[in-house]
N, C-alpha and C. Protein backbone atom coordinates (compact mmCIF):
# COMPACT_ATOMS: atom_id res chain seq x y z
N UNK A 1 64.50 94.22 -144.48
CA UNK A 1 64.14 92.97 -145.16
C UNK A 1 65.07 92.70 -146.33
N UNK A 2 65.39 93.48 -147.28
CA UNK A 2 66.03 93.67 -148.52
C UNK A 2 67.78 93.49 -148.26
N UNK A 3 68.19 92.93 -149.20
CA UNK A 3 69.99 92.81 -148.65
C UNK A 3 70.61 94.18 -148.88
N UNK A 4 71.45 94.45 -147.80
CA UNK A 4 72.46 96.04 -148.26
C UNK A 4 72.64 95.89 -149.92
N UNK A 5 72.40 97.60 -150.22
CA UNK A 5 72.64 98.41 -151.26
C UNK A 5 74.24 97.80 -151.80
N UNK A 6 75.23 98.48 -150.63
CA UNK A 6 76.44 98.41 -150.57
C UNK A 6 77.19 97.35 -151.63
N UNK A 7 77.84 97.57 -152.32
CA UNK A 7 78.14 96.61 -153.59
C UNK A 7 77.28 96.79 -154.43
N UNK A 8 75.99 97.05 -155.19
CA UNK A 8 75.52 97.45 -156.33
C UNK A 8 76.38 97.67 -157.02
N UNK A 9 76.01 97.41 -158.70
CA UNK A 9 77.09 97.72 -159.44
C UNK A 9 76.26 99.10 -160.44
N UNK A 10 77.25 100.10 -160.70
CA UNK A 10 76.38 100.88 -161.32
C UNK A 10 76.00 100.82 -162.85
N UNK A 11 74.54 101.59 -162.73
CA UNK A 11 74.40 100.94 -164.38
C UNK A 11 74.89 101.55 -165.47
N UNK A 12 76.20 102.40 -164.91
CA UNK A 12 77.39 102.85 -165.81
C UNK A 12 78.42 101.68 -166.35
N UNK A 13 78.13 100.31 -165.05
CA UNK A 13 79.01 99.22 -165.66
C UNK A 13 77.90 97.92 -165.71
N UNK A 14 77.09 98.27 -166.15
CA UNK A 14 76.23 97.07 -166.43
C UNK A 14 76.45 96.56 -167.71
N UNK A 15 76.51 95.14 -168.14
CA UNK A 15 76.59 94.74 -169.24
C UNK A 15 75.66 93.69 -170.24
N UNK A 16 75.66 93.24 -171.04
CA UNK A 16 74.94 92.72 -172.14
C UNK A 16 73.54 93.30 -172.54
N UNK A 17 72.57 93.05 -173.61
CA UNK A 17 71.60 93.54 -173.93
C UNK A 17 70.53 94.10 -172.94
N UNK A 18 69.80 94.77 -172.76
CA UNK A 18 68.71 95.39 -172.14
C UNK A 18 67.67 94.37 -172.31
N UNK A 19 67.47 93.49 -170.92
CA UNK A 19 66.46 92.39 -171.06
C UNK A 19 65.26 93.15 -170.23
N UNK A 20 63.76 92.59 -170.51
CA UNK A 20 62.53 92.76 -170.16
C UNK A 20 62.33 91.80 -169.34
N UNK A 21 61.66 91.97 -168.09
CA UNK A 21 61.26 91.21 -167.24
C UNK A 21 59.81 91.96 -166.95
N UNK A 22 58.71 90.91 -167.09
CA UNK A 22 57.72 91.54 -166.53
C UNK A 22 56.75 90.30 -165.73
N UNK A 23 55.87 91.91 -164.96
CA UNK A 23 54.85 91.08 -163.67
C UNK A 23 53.73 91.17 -163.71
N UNK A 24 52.63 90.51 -163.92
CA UNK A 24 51.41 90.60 -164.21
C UNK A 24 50.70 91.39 -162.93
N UNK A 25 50.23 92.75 -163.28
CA UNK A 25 49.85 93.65 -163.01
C UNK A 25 48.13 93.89 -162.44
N UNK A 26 47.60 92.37 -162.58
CA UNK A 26 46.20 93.03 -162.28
C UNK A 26 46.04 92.47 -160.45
N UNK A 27 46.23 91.83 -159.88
CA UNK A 27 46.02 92.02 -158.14
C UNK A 27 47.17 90.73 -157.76
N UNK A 28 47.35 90.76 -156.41
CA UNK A 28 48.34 90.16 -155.63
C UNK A 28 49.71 91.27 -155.72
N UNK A 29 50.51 90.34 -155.03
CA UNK A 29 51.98 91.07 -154.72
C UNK A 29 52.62 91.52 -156.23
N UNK A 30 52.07 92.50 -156.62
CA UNK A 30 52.85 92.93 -157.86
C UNK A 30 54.27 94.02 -157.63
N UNK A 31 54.05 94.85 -156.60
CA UNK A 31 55.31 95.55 -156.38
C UNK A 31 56.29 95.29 -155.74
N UNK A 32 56.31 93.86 -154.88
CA UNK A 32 57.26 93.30 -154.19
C UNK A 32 57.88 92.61 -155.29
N UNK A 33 57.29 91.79 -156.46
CA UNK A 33 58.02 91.06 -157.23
C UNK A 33 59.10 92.17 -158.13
N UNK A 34 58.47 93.19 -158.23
CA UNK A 34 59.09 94.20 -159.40
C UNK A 34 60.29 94.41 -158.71
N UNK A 35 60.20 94.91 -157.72
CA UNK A 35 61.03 95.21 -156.60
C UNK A 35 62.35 94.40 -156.35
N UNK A 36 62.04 92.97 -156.41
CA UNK A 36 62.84 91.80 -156.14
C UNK A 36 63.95 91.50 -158.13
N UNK A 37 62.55 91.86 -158.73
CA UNK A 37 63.31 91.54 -160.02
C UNK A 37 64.49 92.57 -160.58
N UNK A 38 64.23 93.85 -159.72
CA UNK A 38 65.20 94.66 -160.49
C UNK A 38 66.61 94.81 -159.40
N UNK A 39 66.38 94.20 -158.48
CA UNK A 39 67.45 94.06 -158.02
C UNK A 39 68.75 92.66 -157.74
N UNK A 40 67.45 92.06 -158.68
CA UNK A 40 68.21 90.54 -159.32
C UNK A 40 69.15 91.10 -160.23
N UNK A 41 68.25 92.03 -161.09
CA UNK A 41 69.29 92.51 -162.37
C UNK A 41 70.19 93.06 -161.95
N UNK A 42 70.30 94.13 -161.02
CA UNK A 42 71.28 94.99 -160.40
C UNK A 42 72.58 94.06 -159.60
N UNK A 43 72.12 93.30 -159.39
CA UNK A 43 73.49 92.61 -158.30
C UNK A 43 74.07 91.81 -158.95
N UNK A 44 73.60 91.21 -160.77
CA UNK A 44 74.10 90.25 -161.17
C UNK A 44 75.11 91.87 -162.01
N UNK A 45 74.83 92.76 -162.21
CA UNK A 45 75.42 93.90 -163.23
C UNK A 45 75.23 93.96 -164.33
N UNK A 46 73.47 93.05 -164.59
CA UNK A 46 72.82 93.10 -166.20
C UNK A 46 71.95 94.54 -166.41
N UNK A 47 71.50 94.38 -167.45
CA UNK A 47 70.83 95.66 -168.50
C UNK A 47 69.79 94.85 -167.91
N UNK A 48 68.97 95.65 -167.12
CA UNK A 48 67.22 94.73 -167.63
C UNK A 48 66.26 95.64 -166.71
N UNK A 49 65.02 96.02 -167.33
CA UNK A 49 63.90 96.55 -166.87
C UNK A 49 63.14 95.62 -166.50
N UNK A 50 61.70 96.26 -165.74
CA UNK A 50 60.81 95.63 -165.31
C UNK A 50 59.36 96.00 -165.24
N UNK A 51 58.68 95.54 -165.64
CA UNK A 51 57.74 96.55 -166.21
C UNK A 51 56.27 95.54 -165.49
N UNK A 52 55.39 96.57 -165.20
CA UNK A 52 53.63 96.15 -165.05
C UNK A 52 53.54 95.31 -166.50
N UNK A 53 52.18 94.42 -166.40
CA UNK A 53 51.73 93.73 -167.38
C UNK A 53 50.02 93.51 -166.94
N UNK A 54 49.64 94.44 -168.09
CA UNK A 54 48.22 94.85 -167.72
C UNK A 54 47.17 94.76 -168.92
N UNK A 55 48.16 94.49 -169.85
CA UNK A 55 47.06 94.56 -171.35
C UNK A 55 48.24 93.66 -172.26
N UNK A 56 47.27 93.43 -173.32
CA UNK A 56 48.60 91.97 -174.63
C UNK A 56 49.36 92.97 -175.21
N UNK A 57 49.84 94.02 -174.94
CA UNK A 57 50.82 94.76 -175.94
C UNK A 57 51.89 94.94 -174.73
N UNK A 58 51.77 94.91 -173.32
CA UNK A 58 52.61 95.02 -172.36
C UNK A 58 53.08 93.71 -172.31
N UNK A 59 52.59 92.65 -172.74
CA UNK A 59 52.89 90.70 -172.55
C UNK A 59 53.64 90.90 -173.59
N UNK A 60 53.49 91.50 -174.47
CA UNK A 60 54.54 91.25 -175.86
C UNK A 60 55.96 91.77 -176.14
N UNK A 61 56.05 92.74 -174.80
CA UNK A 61 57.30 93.23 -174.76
C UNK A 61 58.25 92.68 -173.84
N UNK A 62 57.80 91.59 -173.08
CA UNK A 62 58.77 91.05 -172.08
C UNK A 62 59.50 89.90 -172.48
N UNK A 63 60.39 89.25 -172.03
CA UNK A 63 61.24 88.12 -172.34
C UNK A 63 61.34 87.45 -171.28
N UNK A 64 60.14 87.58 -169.80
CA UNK A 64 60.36 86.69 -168.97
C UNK A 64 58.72 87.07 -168.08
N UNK A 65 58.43 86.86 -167.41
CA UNK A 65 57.52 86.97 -166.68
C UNK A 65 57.05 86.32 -165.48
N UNK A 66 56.57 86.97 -164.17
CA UNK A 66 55.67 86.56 -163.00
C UNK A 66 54.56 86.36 -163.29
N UNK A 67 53.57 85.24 -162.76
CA UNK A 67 52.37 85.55 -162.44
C UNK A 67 52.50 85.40 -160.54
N UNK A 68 52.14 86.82 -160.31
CA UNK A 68 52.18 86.61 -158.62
C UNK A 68 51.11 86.13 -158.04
N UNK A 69 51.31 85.73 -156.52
CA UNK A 69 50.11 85.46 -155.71
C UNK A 69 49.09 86.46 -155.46
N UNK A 70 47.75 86.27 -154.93
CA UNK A 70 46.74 86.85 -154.61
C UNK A 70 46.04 85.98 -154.23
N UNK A 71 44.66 86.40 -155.34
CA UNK A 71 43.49 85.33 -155.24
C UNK A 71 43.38 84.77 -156.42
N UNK A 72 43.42 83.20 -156.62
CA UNK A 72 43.71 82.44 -157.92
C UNK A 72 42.26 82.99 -158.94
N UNK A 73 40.84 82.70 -157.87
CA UNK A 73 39.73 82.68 -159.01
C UNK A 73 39.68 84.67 -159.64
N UNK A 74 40.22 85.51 -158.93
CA UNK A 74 40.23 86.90 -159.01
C UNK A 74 41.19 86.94 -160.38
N UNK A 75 42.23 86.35 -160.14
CA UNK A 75 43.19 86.69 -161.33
C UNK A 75 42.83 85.86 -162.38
N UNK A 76 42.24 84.58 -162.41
CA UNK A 76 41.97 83.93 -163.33
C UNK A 76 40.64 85.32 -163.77
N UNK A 77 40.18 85.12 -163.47
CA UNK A 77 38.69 86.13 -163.98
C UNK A 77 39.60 87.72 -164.83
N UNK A 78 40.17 88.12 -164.15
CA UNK A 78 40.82 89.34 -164.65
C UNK A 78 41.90 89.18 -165.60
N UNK A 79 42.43 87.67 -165.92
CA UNK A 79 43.18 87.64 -167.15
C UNK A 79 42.22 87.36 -168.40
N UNK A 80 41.36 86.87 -168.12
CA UNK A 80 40.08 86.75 -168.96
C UNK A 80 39.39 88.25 -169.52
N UNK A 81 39.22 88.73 -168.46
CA UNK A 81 39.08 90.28 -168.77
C UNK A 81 39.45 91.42 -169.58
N UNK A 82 40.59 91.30 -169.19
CA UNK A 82 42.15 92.13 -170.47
C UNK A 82 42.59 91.07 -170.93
N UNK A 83 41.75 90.29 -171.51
CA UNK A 83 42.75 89.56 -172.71
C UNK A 83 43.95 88.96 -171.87
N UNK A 84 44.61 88.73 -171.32
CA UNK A 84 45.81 88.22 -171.07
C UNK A 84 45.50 86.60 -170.99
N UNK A 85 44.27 86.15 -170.90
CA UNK A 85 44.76 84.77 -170.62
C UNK A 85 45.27 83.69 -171.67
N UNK A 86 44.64 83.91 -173.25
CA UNK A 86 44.92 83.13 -174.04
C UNK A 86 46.45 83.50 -174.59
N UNK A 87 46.45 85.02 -174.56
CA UNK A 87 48.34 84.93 -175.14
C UNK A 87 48.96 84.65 -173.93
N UNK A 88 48.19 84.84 -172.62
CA UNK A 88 49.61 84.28 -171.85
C UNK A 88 50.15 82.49 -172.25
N UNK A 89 49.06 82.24 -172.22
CA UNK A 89 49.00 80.43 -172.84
C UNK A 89 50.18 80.73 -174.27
N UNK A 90 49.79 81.16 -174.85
CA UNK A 90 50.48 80.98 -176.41
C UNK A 90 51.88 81.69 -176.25
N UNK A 91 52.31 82.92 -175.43
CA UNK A 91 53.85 82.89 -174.98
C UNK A 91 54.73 81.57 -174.38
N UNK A 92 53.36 81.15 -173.25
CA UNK A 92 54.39 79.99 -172.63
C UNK A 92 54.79 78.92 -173.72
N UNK A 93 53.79 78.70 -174.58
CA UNK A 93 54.61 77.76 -175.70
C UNK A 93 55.65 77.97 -176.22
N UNK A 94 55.32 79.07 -176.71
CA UNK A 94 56.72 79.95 -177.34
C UNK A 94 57.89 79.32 -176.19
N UNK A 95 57.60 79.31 -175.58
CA UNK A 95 59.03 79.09 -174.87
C UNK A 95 59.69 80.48 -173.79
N UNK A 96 58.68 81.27 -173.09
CA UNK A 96 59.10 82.27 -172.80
C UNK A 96 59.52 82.28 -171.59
N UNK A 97 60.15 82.03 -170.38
CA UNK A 97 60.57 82.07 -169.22
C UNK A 97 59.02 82.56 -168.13
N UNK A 98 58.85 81.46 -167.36
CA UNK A 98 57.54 82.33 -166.41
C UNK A 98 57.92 81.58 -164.86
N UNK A 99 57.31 82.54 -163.74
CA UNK A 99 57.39 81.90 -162.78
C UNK A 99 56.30 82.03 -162.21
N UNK A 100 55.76 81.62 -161.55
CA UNK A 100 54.00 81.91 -160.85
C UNK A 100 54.60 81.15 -159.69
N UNK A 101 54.07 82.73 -158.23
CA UNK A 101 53.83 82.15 -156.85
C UNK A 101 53.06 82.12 -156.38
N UNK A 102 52.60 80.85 -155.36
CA UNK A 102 51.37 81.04 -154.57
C UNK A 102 50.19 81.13 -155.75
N UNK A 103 49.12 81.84 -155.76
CA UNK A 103 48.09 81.87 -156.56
C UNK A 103 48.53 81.49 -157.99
N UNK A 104 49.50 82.51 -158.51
CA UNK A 104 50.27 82.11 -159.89
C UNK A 104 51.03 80.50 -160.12
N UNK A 105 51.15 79.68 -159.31
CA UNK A 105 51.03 78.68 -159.22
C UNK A 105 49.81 77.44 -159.71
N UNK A 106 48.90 78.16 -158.57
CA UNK A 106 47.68 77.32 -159.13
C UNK A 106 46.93 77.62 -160.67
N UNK A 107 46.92 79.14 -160.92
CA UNK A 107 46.51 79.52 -162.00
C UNK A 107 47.23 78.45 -163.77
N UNK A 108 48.58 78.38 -163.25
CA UNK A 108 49.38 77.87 -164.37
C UNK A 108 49.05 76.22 -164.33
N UNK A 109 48.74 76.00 -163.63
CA UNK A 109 48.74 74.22 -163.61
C UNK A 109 47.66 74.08 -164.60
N UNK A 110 47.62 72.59 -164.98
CA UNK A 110 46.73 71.86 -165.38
C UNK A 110 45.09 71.42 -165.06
N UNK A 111 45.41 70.91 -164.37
CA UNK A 111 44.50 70.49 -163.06
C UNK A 111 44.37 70.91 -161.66
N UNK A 112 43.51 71.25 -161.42
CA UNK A 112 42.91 71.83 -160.40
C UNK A 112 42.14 70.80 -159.26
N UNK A 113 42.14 71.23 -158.09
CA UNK A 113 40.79 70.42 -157.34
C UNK A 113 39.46 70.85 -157.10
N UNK A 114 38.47 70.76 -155.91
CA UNK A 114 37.58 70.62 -156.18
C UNK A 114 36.91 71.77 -156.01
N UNK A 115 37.86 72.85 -155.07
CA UNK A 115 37.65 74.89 -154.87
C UNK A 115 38.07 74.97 -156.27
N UNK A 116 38.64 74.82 -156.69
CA UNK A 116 39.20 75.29 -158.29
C UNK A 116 37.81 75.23 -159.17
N UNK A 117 37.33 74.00 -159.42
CA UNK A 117 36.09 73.58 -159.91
C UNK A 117 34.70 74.42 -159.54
N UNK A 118 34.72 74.25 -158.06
CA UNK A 118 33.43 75.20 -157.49
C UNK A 118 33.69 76.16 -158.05
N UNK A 119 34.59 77.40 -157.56
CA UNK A 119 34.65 78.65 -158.11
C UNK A 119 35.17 78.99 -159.97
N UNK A 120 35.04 77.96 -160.03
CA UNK A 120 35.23 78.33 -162.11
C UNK A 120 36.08 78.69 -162.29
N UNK A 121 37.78 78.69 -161.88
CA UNK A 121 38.51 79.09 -161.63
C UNK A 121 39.32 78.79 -163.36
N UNK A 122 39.58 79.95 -164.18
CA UNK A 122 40.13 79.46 -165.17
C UNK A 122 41.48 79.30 -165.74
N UNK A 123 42.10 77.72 -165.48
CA UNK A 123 43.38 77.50 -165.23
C UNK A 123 44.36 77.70 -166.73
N UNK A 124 45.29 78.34 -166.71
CA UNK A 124 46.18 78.26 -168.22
C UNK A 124 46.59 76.89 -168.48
N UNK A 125 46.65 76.02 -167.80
CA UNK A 125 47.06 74.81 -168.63
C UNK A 125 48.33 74.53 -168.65
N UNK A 126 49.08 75.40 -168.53
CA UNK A 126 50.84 75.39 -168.75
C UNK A 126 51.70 74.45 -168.26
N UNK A 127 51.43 74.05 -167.42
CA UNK A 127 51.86 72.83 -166.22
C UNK A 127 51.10 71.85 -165.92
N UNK A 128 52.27 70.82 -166.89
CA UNK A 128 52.02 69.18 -166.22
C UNK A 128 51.33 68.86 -164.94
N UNK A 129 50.69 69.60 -164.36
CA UNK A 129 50.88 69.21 -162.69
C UNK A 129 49.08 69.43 -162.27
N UNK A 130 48.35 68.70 -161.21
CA UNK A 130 47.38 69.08 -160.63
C UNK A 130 47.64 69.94 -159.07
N UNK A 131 47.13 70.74 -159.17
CA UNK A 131 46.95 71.42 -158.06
C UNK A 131 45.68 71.41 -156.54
N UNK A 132 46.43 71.30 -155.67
CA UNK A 132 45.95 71.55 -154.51
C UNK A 132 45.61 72.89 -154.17
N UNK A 133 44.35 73.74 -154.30
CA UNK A 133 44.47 75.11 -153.54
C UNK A 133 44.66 75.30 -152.54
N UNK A 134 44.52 74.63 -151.66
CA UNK A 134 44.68 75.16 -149.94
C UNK A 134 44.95 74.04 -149.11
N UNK A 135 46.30 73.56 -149.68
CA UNK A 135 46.68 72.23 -149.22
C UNK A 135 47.82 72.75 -147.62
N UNK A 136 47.77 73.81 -147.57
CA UNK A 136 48.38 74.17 -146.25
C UNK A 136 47.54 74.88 -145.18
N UNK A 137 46.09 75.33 -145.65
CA UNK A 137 45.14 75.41 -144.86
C UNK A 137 44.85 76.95 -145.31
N UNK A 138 43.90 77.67 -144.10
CA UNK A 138 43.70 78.85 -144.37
C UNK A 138 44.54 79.97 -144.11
N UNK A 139 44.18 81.42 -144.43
CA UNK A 139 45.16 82.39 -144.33
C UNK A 139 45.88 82.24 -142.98
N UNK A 140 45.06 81.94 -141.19
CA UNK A 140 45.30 82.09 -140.43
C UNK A 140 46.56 81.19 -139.92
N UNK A 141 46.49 80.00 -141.14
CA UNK A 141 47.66 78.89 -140.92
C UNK A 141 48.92 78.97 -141.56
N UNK A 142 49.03 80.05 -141.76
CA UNK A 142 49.99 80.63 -142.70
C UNK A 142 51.20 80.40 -141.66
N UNK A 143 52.44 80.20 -142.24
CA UNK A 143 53.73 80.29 -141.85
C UNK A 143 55.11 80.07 -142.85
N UNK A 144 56.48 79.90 -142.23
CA UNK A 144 57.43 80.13 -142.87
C UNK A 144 58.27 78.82 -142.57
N UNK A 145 59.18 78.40 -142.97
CA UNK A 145 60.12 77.34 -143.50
C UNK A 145 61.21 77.51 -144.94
N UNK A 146 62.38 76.31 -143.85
CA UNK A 146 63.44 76.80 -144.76
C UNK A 146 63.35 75.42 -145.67
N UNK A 147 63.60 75.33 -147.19
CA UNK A 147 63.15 74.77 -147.95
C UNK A 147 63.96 74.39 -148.90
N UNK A 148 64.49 72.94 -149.43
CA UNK A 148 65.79 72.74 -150.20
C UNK A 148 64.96 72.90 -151.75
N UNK A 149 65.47 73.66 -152.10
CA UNK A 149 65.04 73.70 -153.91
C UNK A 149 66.16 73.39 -154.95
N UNK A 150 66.06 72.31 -155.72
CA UNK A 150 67.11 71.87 -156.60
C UNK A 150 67.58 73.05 -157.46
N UNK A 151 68.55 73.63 -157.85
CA UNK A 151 69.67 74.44 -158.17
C UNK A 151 70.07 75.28 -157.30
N UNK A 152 69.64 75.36 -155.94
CA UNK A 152 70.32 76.54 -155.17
C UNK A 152 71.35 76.04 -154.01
N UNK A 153 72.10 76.27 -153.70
CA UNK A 153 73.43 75.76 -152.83
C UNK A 153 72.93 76.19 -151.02
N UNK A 154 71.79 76.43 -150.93
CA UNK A 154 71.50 76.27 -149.64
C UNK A 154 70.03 76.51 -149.24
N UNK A 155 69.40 76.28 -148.15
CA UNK A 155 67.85 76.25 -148.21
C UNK A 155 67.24 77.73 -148.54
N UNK A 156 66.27 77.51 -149.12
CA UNK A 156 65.70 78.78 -149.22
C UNK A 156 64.31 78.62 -148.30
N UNK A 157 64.89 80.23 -146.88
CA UNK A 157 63.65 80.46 -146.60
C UNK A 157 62.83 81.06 -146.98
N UNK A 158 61.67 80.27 -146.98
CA UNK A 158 60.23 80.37 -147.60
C UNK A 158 58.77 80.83 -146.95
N UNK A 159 58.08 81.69 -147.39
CA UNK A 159 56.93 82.40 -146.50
C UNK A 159 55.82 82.09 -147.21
N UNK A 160 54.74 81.19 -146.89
CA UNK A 160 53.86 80.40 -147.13
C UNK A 160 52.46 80.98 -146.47
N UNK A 161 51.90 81.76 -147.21
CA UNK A 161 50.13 82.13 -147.13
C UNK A 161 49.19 81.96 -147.98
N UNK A 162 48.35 81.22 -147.40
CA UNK A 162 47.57 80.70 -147.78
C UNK A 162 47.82 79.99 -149.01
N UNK A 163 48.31 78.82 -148.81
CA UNK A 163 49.32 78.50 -149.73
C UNK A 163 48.98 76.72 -150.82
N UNK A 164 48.96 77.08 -151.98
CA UNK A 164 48.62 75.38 -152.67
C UNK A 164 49.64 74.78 -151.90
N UNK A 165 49.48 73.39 -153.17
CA UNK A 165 50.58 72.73 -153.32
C UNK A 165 50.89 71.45 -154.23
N UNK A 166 51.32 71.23 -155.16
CA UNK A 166 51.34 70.32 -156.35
C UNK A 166 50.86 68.42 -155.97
N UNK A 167 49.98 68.75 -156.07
CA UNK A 167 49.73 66.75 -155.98
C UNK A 167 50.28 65.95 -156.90
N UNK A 168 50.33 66.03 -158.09
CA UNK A 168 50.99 65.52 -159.32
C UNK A 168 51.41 65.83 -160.11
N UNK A 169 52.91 65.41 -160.77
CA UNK A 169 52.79 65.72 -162.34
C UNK A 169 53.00 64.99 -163.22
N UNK A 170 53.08 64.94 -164.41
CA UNK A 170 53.57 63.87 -165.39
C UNK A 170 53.79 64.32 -166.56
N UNK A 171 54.85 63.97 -167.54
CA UNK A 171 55.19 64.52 -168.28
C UNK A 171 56.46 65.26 -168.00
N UNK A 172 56.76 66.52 -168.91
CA UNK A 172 58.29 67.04 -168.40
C UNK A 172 57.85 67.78 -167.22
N UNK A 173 56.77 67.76 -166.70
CA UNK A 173 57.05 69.09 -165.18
C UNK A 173 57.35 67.78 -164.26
N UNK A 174 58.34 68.10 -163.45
CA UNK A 174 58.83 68.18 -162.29
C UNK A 174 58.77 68.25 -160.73
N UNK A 175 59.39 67.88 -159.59
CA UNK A 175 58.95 68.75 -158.43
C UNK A 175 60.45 69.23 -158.66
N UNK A 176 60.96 70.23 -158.41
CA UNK A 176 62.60 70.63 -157.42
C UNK A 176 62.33 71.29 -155.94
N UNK A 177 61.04 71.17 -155.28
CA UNK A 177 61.12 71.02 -154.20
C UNK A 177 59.80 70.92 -153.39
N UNK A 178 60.47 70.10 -152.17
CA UNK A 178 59.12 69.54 -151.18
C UNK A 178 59.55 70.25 -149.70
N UNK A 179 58.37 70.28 -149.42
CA UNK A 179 58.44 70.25 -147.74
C UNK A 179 57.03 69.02 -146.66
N UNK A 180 57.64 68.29 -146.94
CA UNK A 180 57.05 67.06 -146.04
C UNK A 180 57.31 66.43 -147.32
N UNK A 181 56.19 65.66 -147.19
CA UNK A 181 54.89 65.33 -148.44
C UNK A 181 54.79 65.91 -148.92
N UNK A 182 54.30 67.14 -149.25
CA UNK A 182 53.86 68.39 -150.20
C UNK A 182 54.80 68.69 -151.15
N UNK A 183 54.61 69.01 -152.43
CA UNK A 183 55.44 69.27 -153.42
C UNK A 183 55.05 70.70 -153.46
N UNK A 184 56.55 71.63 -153.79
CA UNK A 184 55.80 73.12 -153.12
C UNK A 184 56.75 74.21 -154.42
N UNK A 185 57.04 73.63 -155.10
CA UNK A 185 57.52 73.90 -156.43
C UNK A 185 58.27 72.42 -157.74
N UNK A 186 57.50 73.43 -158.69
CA UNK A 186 57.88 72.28 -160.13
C UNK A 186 58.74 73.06 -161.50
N UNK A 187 59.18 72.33 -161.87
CA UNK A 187 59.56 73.12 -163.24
C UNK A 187 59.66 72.22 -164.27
N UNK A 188 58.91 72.77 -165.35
CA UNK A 188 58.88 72.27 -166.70
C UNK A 188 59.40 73.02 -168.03
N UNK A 189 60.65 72.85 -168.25
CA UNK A 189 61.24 73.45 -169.27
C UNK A 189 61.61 75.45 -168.46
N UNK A 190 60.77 75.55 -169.37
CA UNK A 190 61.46 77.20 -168.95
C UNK A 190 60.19 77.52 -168.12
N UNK A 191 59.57 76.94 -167.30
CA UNK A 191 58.11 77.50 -166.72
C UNK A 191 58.49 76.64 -165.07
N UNK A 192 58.47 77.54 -164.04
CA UNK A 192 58.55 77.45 -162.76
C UNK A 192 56.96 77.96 -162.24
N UNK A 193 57.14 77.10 -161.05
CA UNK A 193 55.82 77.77 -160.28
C UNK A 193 56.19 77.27 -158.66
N UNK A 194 55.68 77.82 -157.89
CA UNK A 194 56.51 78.06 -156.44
C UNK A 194 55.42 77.98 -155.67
N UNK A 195 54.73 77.45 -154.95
CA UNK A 195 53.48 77.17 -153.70
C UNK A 195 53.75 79.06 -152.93
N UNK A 196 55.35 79.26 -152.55
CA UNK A 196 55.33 80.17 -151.07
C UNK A 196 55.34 81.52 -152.15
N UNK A 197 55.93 82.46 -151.24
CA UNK A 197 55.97 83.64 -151.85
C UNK A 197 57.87 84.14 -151.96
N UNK A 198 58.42 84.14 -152.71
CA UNK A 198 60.14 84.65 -152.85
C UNK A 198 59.79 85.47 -152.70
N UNK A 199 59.00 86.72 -153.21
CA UNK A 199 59.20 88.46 -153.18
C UNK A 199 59.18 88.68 -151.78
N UNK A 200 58.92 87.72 -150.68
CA UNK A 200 58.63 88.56 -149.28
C UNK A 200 59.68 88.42 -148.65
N UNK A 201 60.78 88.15 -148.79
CA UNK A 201 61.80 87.43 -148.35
C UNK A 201 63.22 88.55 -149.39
N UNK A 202 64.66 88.65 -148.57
CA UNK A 202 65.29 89.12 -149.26
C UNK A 202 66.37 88.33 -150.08
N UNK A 203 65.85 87.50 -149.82
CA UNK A 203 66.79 86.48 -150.87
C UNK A 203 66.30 86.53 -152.49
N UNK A 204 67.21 86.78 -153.64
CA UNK A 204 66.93 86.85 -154.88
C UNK A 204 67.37 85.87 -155.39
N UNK A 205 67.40 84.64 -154.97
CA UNK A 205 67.58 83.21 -155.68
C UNK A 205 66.67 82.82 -156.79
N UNK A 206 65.56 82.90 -156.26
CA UNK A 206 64.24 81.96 -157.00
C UNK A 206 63.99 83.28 -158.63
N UNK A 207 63.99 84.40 -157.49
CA UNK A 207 63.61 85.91 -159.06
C UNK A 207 64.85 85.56 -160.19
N UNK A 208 66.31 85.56 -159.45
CA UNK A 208 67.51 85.04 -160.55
C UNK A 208 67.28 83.07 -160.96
N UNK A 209 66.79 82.59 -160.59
CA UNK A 209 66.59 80.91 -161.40
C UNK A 209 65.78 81.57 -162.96
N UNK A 210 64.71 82.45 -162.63
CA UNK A 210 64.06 82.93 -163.50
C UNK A 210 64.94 83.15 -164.75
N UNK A 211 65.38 84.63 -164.10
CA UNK A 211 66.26 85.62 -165.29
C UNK A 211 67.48 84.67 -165.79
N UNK A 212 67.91 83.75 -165.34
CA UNK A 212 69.00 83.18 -165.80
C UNK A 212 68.32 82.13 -166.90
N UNK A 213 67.31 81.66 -167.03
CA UNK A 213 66.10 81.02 -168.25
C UNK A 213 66.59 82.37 -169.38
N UNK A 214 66.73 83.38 -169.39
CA UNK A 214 67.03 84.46 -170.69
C UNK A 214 67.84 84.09 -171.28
C-alpha cells in the first residue's frame, strides 16, 4: 500500500527545525495517520515528530494536527471527556494548522444535520461549513474515487466510508474539492477537513498540504 522506502532521506541529512505534528488519539484511524505523517516528513527530508494526542498538555506541544475518522458522536463525547474539546477550539483560533477526515470533518464544522442533532453530537465550530453526516450512505455503500483537489497537480485517489459531506459554507471556508454535487473537502485559512480518508491510501499529498501550513 505505502510508496517504496527506496530514496528516503536519512535523518542524518534532514533539515530545518524539529516540527510537531500531532493526531488525536482517542478512537478512529489514529495509527494510519501517524504513519502517513511521518513519512510526509521523511520524503520531504524535514525534522518532525509525531506524536498521540490524548490529554491538553499533549495539544500544547504540537504545531499541526489531525482529527481522524471514526465515529463523529464517539469522538465528540470523548473530546469532552479529556478536556480536548474547548482548547482544541481555542488552538484553531490561534491559527494552528488542522486537518479532520471523514468523522474529523464533521466534528470541525459548524453546522450539523439532523443525526448530528439527534445524537448530541458536539461540534467544534471551526468551520464555516454545515455538514452532511451520511451524505454518501451507509458503511455498506462505501467506495473509492479519483478526486481533483485544488493545490495538487493530479487526482487524488480517494477511499470514502461511511462518509459526510459539506452542504455549505460561507465566509472564508471554502470547497477545493467535489465529487458530483457533493463538496468532499473545504479549507478555511490554515484548517482543512476532507469527507474520504488520505491515511488509507499511499499517497502523502493531502498529510503534506497540511505540514506545508508550518
Amino acid at each position: 500500500m505505502w510508496p517504496m522506502t527506496e530514496g528516503l532521506i536519512s535523518p542524518l541529512a534532514m533539515r530545518g527545525p524539529v516540527r510537531t505534528a500531532g493526531v488525536v488519539g482517542l478512537q478512529g484511524a489514529v495509527s494510519e495517520h501517524i504513519d502517513t505523517l511521518r513519512r510526509a516528513f521523511e520524503l520531504e527530508g524535514e525534522r518532525g515528530e509525531v506524536v498521540w494526542v490524548r490529554r491538553p498538555s499533549d495539544l500544547d506541544r504540537v504545531d499541526c494536527l489531525v482529527l481522524p475518522g471514526g465515529e463523529s458522536t464517539t469522538i465528540s463525547k470523548l473530546l469532552v471527556t479529556f478536556d480536548l474539546h474547548d482548547r482544541l477550539v481555542e488552538r484553531a483560533r490561534e491559527g494552528m494548522p488542522m486537518l479532520g477526515t471523514c468523522a474529523g470533518m464533521i466534528v470541525m464544522c459548524r453546522e450539523g444535520d439532523y443525526d448530528v442533532a439527534r445524537t448530541e453530537t458536539s461540534l467544534l465550530g471551526v468551520l464555516s461549513a454545515q455538514v452532511d453526516r451520511n451524505a454518501f450512505g451507509r458503511q455498506r455503500e462505501s467506495f473509492e474515487a479519483d478526486v481533483e483537489v485544488e493545490g495538487l497537480d493530479s487526482p487524488f485517489h480517494a477511499v470514502f466510508i461511511r462518509a459526510p459531506a459539506v452542504v455549505r459554507t460561507w465566509g472564508d471556508c471554502r470547497p477545493v474539492a467535489r465529487l458530483g454535487d457533493k463538496i468532499v473537502m473545504v479549507r478555511q485559512g490554515d484548517l482543512m477537513a476532507a469527507s474520504f480518508h488520505p491515511e488509507l491510501t499511499g499517497d502523502l499529498r493531502i498529510h503534506r498540504l497540511l505540514l506545508d501550513l508550518l
